[in-house]
Protein backbone atom coordinates (compact mmCIF):
# COMPACT_ATOMS: atom_id res chain seq x y z
CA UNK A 1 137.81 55.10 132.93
CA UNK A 2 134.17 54.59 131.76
CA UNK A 3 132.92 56.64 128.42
CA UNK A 4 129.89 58.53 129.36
CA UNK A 5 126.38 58.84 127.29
CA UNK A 6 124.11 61.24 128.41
CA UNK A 7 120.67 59.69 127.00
CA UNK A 8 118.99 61.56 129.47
CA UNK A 9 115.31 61.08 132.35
CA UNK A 10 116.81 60.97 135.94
CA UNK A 11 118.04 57.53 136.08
CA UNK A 12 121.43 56.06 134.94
CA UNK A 13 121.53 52.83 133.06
CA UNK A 14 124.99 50.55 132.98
CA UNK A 15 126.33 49.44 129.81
CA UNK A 16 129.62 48.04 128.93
CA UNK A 17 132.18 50.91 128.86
CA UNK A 18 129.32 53.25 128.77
CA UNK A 19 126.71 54.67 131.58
CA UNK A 20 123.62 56.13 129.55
CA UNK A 21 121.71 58.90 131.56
CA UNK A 22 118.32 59.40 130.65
CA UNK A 23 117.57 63.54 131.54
CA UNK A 24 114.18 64.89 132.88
CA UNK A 25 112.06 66.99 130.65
CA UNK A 26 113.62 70.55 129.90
CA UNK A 27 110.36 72.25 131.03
CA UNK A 28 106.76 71.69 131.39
CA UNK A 29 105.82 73.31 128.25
CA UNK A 30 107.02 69.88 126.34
CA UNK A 31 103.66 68.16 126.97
CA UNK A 32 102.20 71.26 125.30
CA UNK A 33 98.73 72.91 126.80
CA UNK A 34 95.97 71.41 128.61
CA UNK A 35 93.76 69.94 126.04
CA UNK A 36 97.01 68.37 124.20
CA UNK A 37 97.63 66.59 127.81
CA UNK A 38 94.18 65.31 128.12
CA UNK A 39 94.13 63.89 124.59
CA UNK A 40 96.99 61.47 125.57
CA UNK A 41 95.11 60.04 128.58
CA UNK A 42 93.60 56.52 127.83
CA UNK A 43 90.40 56.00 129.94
CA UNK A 44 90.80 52.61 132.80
CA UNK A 45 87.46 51.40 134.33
CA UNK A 46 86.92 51.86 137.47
CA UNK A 47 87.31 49.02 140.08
CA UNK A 48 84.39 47.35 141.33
CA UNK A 49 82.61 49.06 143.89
CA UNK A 50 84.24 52.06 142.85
CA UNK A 51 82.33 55.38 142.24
CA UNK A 52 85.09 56.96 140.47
CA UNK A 53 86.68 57.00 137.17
CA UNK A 54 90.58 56.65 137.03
CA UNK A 55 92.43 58.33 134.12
CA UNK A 56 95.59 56.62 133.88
CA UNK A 57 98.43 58.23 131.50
CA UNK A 58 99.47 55.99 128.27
CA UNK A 59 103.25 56.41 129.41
CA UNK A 60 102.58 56.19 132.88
CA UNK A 61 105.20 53.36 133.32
CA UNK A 62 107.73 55.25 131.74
CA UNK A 63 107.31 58.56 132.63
CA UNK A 64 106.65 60.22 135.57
CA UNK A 65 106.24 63.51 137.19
CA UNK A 66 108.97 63.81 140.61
CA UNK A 67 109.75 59.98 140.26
CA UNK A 68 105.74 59.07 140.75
CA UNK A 69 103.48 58.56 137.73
CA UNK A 70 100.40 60.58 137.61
CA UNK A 71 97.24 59.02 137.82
CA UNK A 72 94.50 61.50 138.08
CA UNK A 73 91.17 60.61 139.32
CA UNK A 74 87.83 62.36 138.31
CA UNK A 75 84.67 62.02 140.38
CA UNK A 76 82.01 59.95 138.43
CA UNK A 77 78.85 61.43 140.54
CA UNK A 78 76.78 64.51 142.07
CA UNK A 79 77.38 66.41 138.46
CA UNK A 80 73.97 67.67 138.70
CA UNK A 81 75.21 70.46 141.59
CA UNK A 82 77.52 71.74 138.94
CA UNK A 83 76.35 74.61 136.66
CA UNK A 84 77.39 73.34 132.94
CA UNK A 85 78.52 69.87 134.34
CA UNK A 86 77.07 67.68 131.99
CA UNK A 87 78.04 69.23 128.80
CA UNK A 88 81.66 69.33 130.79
CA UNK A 89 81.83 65.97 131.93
CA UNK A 90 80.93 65.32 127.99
CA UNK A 91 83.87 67.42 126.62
CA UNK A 92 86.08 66.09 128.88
CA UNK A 93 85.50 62.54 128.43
CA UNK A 94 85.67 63.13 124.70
CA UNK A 95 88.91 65.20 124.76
CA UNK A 96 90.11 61.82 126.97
CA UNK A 97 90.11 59.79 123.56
CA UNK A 98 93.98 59.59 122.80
CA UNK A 99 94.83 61.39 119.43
CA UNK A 100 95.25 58.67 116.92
CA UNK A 101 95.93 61.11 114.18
CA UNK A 102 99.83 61.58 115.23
CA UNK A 103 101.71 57.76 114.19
CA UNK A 104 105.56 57.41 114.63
CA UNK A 105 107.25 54.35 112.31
CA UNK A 106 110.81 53.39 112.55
CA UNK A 107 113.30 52.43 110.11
CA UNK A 108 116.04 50.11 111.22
CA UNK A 109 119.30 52.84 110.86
CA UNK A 110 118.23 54.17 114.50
CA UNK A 111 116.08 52.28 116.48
CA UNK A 112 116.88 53.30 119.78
CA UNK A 113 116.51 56.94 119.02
CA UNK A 114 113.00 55.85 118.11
CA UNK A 115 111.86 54.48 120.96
CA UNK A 116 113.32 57.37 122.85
CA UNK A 117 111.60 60.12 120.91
CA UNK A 118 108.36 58.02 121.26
CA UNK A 119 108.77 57.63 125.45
CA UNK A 120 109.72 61.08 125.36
CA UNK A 121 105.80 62.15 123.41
CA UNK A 122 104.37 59.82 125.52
CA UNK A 123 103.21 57.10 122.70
CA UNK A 124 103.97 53.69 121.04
CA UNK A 125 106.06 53.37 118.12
CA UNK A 126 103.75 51.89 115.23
CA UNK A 127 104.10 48.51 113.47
CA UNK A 128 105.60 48.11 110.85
CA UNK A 129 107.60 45.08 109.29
CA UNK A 130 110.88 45.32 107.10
CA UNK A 131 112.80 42.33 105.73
CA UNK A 132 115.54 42.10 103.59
CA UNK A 133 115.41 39.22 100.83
CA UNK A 134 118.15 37.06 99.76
CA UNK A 135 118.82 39.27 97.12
CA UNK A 136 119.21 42.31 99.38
CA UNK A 137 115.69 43.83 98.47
CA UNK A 138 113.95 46.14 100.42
CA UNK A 139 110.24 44.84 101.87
CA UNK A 140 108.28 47.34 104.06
CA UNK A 141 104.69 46.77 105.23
CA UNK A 142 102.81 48.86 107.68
CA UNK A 143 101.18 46.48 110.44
CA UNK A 144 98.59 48.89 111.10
CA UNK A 145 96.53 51.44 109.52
CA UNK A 146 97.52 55.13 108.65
CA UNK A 147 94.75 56.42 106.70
CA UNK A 148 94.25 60.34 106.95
CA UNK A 149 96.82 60.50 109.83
CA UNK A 150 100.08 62.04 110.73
CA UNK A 151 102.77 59.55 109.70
CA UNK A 152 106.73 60.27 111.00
CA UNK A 153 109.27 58.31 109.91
CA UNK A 154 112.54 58.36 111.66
CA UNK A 155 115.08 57.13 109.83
CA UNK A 156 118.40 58.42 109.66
CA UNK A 157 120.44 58.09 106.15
CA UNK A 158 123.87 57.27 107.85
CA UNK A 159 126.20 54.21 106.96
CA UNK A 160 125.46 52.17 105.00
CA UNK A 161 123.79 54.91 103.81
CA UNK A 162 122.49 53.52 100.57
CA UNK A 163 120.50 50.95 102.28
CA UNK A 164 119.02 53.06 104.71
CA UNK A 165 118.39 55.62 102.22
CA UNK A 166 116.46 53.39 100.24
CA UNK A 167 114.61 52.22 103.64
CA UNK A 168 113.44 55.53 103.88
CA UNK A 169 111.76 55.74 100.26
CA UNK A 170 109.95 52.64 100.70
CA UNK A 171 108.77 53.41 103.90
CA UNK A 172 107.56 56.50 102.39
CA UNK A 173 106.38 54.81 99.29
CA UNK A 174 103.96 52.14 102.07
CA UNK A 175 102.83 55.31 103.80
CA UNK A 176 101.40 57.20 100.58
CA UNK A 177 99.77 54.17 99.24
CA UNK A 178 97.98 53.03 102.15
CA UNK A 179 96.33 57.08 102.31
CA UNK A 180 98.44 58.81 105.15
CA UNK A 181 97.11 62.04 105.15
CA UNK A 182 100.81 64.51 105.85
CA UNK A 183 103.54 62.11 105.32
CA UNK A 184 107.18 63.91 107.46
CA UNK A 185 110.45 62.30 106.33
CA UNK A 186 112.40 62.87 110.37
CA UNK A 187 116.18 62.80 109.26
CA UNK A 188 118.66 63.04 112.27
CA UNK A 189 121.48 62.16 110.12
CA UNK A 190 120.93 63.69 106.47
CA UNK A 191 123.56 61.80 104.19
CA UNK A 192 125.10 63.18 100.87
CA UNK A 193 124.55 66.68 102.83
CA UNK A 194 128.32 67.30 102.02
CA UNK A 195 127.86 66.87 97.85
CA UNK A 196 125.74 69.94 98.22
CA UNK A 197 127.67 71.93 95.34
CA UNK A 198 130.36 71.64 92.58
CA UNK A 199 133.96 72.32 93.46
CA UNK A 200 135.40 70.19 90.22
CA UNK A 201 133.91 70.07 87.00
CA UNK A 202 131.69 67.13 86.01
CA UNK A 203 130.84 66.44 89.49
CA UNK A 204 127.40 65.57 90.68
CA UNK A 205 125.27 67.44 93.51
CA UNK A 206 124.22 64.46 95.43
CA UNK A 207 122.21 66.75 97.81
CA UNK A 208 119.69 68.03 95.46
CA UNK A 209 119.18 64.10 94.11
CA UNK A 210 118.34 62.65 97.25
CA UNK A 211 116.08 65.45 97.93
CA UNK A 212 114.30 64.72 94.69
CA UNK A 213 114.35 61.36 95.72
CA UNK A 214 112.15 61.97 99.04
CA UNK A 215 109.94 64.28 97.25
CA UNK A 216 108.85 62.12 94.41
CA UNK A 217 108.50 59.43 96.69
CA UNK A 218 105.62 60.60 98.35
CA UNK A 219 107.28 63.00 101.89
CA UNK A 220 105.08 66.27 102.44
CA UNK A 221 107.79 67.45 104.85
CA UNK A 222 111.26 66.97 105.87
CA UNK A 223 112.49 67.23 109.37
CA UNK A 224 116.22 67.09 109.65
CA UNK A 225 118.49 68.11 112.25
CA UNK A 226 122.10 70.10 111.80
CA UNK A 227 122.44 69.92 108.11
CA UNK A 228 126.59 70.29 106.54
CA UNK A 229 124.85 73.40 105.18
CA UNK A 230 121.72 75.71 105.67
CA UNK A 231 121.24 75.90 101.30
CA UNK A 232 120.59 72.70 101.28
CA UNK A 233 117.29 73.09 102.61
CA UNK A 234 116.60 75.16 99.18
CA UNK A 235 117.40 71.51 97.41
CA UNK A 236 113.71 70.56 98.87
CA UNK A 237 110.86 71.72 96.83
CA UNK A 238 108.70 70.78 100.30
CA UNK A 239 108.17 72.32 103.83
CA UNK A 240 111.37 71.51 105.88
CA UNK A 241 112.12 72.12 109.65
CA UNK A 242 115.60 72.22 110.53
CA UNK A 243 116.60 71.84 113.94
CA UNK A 244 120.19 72.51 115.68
CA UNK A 245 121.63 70.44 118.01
CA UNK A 246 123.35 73.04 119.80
CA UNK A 247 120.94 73.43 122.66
CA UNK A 248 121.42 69.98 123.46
CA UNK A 249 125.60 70.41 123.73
CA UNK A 250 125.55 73.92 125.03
CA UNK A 251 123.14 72.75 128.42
CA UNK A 252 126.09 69.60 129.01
CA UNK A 253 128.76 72.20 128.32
CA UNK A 254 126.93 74.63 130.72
CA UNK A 255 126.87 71.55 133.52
CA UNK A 256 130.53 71.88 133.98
CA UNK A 257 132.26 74.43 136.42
CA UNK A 258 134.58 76.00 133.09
CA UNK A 259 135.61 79.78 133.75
CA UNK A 260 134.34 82.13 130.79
CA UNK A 261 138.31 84.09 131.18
CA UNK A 262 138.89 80.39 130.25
CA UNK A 263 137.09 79.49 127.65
CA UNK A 264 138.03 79.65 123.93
CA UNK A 265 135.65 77.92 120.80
CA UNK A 266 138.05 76.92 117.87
CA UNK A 267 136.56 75.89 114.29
CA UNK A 268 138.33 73.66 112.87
CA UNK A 269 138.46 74.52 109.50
CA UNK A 270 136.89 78.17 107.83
CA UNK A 271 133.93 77.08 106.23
CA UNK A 272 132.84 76.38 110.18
CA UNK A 273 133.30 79.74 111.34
CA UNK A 274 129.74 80.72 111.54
CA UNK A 275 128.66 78.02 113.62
CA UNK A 276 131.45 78.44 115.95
CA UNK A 277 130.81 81.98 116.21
CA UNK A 278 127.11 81.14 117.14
CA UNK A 279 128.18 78.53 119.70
CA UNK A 280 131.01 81.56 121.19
CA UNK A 281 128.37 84.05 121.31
CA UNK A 282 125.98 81.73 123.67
CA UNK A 283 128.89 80.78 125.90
CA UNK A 284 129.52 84.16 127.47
CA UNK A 285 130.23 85.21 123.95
CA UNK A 286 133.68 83.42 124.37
CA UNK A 287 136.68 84.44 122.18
CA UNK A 288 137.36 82.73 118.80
CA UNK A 289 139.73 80.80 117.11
CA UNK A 290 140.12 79.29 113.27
CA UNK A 291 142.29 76.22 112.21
CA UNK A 292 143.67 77.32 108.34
CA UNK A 293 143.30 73.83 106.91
CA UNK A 294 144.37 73.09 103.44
CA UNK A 295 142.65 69.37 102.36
CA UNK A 296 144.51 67.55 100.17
CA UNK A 297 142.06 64.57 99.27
CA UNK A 298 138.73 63.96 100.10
CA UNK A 299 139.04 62.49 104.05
CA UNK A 300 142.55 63.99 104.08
CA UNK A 301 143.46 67.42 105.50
CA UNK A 302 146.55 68.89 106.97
CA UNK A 303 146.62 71.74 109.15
CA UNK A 304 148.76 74.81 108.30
CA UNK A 305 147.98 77.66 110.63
CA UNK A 306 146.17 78.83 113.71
CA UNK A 307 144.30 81.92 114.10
CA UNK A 308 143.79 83.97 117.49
CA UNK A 309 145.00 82.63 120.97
CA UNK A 310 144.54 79.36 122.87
CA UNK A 311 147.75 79.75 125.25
CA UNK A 312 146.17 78.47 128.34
CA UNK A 313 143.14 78.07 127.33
CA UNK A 314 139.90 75.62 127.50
CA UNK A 315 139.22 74.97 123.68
CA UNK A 316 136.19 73.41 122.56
CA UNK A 317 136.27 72.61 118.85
CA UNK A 318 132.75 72.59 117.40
CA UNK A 319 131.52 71.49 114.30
CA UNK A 320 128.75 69.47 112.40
CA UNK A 321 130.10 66.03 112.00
CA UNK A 322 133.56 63.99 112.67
CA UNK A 323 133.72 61.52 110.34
CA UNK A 324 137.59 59.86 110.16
CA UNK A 325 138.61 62.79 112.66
CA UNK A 326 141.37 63.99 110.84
CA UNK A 327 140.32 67.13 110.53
CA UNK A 328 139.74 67.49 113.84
CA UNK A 329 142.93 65.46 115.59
CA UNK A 330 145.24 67.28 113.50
CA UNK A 331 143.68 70.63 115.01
CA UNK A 332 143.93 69.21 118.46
CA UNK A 333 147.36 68.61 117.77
CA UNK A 334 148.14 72.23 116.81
CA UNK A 335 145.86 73.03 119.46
CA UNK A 336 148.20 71.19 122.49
CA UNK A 337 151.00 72.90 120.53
CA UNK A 338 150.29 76.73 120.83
CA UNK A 339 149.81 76.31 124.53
CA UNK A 340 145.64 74.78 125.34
CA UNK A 341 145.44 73.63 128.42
CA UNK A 342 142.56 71.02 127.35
CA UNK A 343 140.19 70.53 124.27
CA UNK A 344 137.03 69.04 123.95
CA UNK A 345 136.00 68.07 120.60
CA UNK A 346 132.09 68.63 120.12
CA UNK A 347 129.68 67.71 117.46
CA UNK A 348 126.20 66.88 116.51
CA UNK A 349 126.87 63.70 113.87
CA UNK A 350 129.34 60.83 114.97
CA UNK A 351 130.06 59.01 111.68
CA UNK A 352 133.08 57.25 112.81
CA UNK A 353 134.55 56.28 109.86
CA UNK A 354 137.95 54.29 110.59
CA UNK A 355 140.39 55.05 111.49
CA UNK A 356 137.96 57.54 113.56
CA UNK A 357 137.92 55.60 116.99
CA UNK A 358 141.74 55.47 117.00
CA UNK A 359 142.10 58.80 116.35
CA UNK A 360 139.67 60.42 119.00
CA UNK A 361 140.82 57.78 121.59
CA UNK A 362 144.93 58.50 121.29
CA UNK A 363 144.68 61.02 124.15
CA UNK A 364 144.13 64.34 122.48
CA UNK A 365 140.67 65.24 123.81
CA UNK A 366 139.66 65.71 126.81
CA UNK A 367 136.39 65.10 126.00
CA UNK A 368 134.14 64.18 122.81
CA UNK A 369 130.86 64.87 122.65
CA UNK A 370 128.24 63.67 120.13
CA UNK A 371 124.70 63.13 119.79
CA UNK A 372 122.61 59.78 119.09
CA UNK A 373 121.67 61.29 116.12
CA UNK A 374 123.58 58.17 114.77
CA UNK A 375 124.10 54.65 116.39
CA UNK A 376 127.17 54.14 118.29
CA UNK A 377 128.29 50.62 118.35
CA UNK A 378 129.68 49.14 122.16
CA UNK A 379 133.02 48.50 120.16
CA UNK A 380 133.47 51.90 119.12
CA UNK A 381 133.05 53.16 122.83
CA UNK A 382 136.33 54.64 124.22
CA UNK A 383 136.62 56.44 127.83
CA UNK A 384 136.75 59.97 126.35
CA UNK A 385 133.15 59.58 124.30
CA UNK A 386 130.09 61.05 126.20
CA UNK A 387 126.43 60.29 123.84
CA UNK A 388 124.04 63.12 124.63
CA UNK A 389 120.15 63.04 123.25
CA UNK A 390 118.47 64.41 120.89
CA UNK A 391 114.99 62.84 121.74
CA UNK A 392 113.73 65.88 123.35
CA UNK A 393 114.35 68.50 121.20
CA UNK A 394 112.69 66.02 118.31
CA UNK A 395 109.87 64.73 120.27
CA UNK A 396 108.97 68.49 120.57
CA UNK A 397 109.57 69.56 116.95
CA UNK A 398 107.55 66.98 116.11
CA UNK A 399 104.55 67.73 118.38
CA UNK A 400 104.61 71.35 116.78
CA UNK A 401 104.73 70.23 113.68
CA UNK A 402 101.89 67.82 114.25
CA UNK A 403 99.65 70.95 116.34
CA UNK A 404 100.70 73.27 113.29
CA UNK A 405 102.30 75.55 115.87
CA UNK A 406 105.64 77.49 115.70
CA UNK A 407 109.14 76.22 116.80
CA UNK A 408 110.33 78.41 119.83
CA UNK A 409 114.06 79.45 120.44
CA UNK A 410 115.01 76.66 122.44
CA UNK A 411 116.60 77.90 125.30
CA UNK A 412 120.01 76.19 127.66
CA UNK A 413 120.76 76.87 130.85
CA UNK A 414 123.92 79.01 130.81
CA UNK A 415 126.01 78.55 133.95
CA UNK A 416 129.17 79.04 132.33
CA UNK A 417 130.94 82.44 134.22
C-alpha cells in the first residue's frame, strides 16, 4: 500500500512510497482580473516574416489552461481602422511589462513549498544565496536587486527550528538593508506558537519573543497560516494575515463518498473544541465529540474520558498540529474502543517528532492527513499518510496582499451527504 500526497495540478508524479498529485486551480478568479493577467505576460518577437506579435505567458511551460498553454496572439497592423487604437495598442503593450514589484525569496526549511507557491503565481523564485560556515553561522545575500519592491520570504520556523528561525531574521535583515520597499515574513509553520502564555510561574512566553524578533528585524507584515492560537497574532505589533488550512482538508475530505448520518468530528483534547466545531459545522454540520485528556508532562498525555457518541461512526479527529502523536493515538485508541468504525486523523502541521511515525503507522488510522506546510522526509512516509497543498491558498493570499485587496471566504466543494 502506497502513502498518498496530494500536491495538487492534474498530473500525478511517482515517488518512493508516495504518489504526489499536483491539483488544478480552484477557480479562475486565482489569476486575479484582467489587467493583473496581462502584467504577467512577457513580450516574444515575432518570427521572421511574421506580421504579428506573440504574447507568450512567463509560466507557460508549467501551467496551462485544459492541458494546453495559452499563447495569445495580437495583430501588429491595420490599427489605424480602430477608433482609440493607438493609445490602446500603447496601454496594452505597456500593461504587457511583467510586474517586477512582487519578488518571492526562499529560505532553506521548505523549499519545495516555494517553488510550488511560485508555479502556482506564475513567477520565478528570486536569487538568493545562503551558506552556513564552519562555525554554523548564518550568511544570506540577495543575488538580485529588491529596491522599492514587494519582498516575500517563505520560510517556515519548523525543526530545527532555531536555525531556521534565525534564517528568517537574516533574510529579513538582507532585505531591509538593500531598500525593499514592504518586507512580508510568509510563515507556514510558526514555531514557539505553543509558549504563547504562562501556565507555571517563572516561565517564559516564547511567542511574544519571536514576534519581537521579526519585528525589530526589519518584517512590515507577517503571513502565517493555522497558528496553535488566534491571540497570538496580538504578540505582533505589525499587520498579520492569518490563513486556515481548513479549506484545503475539507475539499479532500469532501472527495470521498462518506455519509453525513456517518460522520462524527472528535477533538482531541478541549482546548480544540472550537476548531472542531468549525470543521463539524462545514461538514453537514456533523455531530461532535471531545477526548477529556489530562497531560501529565510536556509531550505526554493520557486519555481519561470520551464525550458524545462514536458507536459506528466515521471519526475524523482534527486539530492544528501532531507532533509525537500521543495525543492523538491515545484518542484513536479510545476512539476504536467505544465502537468507531474508522478514524482519520487530520491536521494542518506535521511535526513528526519521534516516536511520531511509529505511532501514526501502528494501524489506528485510517487515514492521516497533513499539509506541506512542513517538509516530509521519504523515510518518514508510511501507507496511511496522504500530503495535501497549501500552495494555492498562499499563492493567492499573497497576490492580495501584494494588490492591497481583501482576503475572500475561501470556499470547498461540499459533497459530503
Amino acid at each position: 500500500m502506497m502513502a498518498k500526497a496530494a500536491l495538487g495540478c492534474g498530473s500525478a508524479l511517482k515517488r518512493q512510497h508516495c504518489i504526489l498529485h499536483y491539483p488544478c486551480f480552484p477557480s479562475s478568479s486565482f489569476l486575479g482580473d484582467a489587467s493583473r493577467r496581462l502584467a504577467r505576460l512577457a513580450l516574444v518577437p515575432p518570427l521572421r516574416g511574421s506580421s504579428s506579435l506573440q504574447l507568450r505567458c512567463q509560466g507557460a511551460d508549467s501551467l496551462a489552461w485544459n492541458g494546453r498553454p495559452v499563447l495569445p496572439i495580437i495583430p501588429t497592423h491595420n490599427w489605424s481602422g480602430v477608433v482609440g487604437s493607438r493609445p490602446m495598442q500603447d496601454i496594452f503593450l505597456q500593461e504587457s511589462k511583467p510586474d517586477t514589484r512582487l519578488k518571492i525569496f526562499s529560505g532553506t526549511a521548505n523549499l519545495q513549498l516555494s517553488q510550488e507557491i511560485a508555479c502556482c503565481m506564475g513567477l520565478e523564485l528570486g536569487k538568493i544565496k545562503i551558506k552556513r560556515f564552519a562555525d554554523g553561522e548564518i550568511y544570506v545575500q540577495l543575488q538580485e536587486s529588491v529596491r522599492g519592491c514587494d519582498v516575500f520570504l517563505v520560510q517556515p520556523t519548523c525543526p530545527p527550528a532555531n536555525e531556521n528561525l534565525m534564517e528568517l531574521l537574516i533574510m529579513v535583515d538582507a532585505c531591509r538593508r538593500a531598500s525593499a520597499k514592504n518586507i512580508t515574513a510568509v510563515i507556514p509553520y510558526f514555531g514557539y506558537a505553543r509558549a504563547d502564555r504562562k501556565t507555571q510561574g517563572r516561565e517564559s512566553i516564547a511567542a511574544k519573543l519571536v514576534a519581537n524578533l521579526i519585528t525589530e528585524a526589519g518584517a512590515n507584515r507577517v503571513l502565517v497560516l493555522d497558528l496553535h492560537s488566534g491571540q497570538s497574532m496580538g504578540y505582533f505589533d505589525i499587520p498579520v494575515d492569518h490563513v486556515y488550512g481548513q479549506p484545503v482538508i475539507l475539499d479532500y475530505l469532501a472527495s470521498k463518498v462518506i455519509s453525513s448520518d456517518d460522520l462524527v468530528v472528535v477533538s482531541p483534547d478541549v482546548g480544540g473544541v472550537a476548531r472542531a466545531r468549525a470543521f463539524a459545522k462545514k461538514l453537514s454540520d456533523a455531530p461532535l465529540a471531545i477526548v477529556d485528556k489530562r497531560r501529565q508532562d510536556h509531550n505526554m498525555s493520557e486519555v481519561m474520558n470520551l464525550i458524545g457518541d462514536v458507536r459506528g461512526k466515521v471519526a475524523v479527529m482534527v486539530d492544528d498540529m501532531i507532533d509525537t502523536a500521543g495525543t492523538i493515538t491515545n484518542g484513536a485508541a479510545l476512539l476504536h474502543q467505544e465502537g468507531a468504525r474508522e478514524v482519520y486523523a487530520c491536521c494542518t502541521h506535521g511535526v513528526f517528532s519521534p516516536p511520531a511515525i511509529e505511532r501514526l503507522s501502528g494501524g489506528l488510522f485510517q487515514e492521516v492527513i497533513i499539509t506541506n506546510s512542513i517538509p516530509v522526509t521519504e523515510e518518514n512516509y508510511f501507507p496511511q499518510l496522504t500530503i495535501l497543498s497549501v500552495a494555492n491558498l498562499l499563492g493567492e493570499t499573497i497576490w492580495r496582499v501584494h494588490d492591497d485587496s481583501s482576503r475572500p471566504k475561501l470556499r470547498y466543494n461540499s459533497s459530503i451527504r
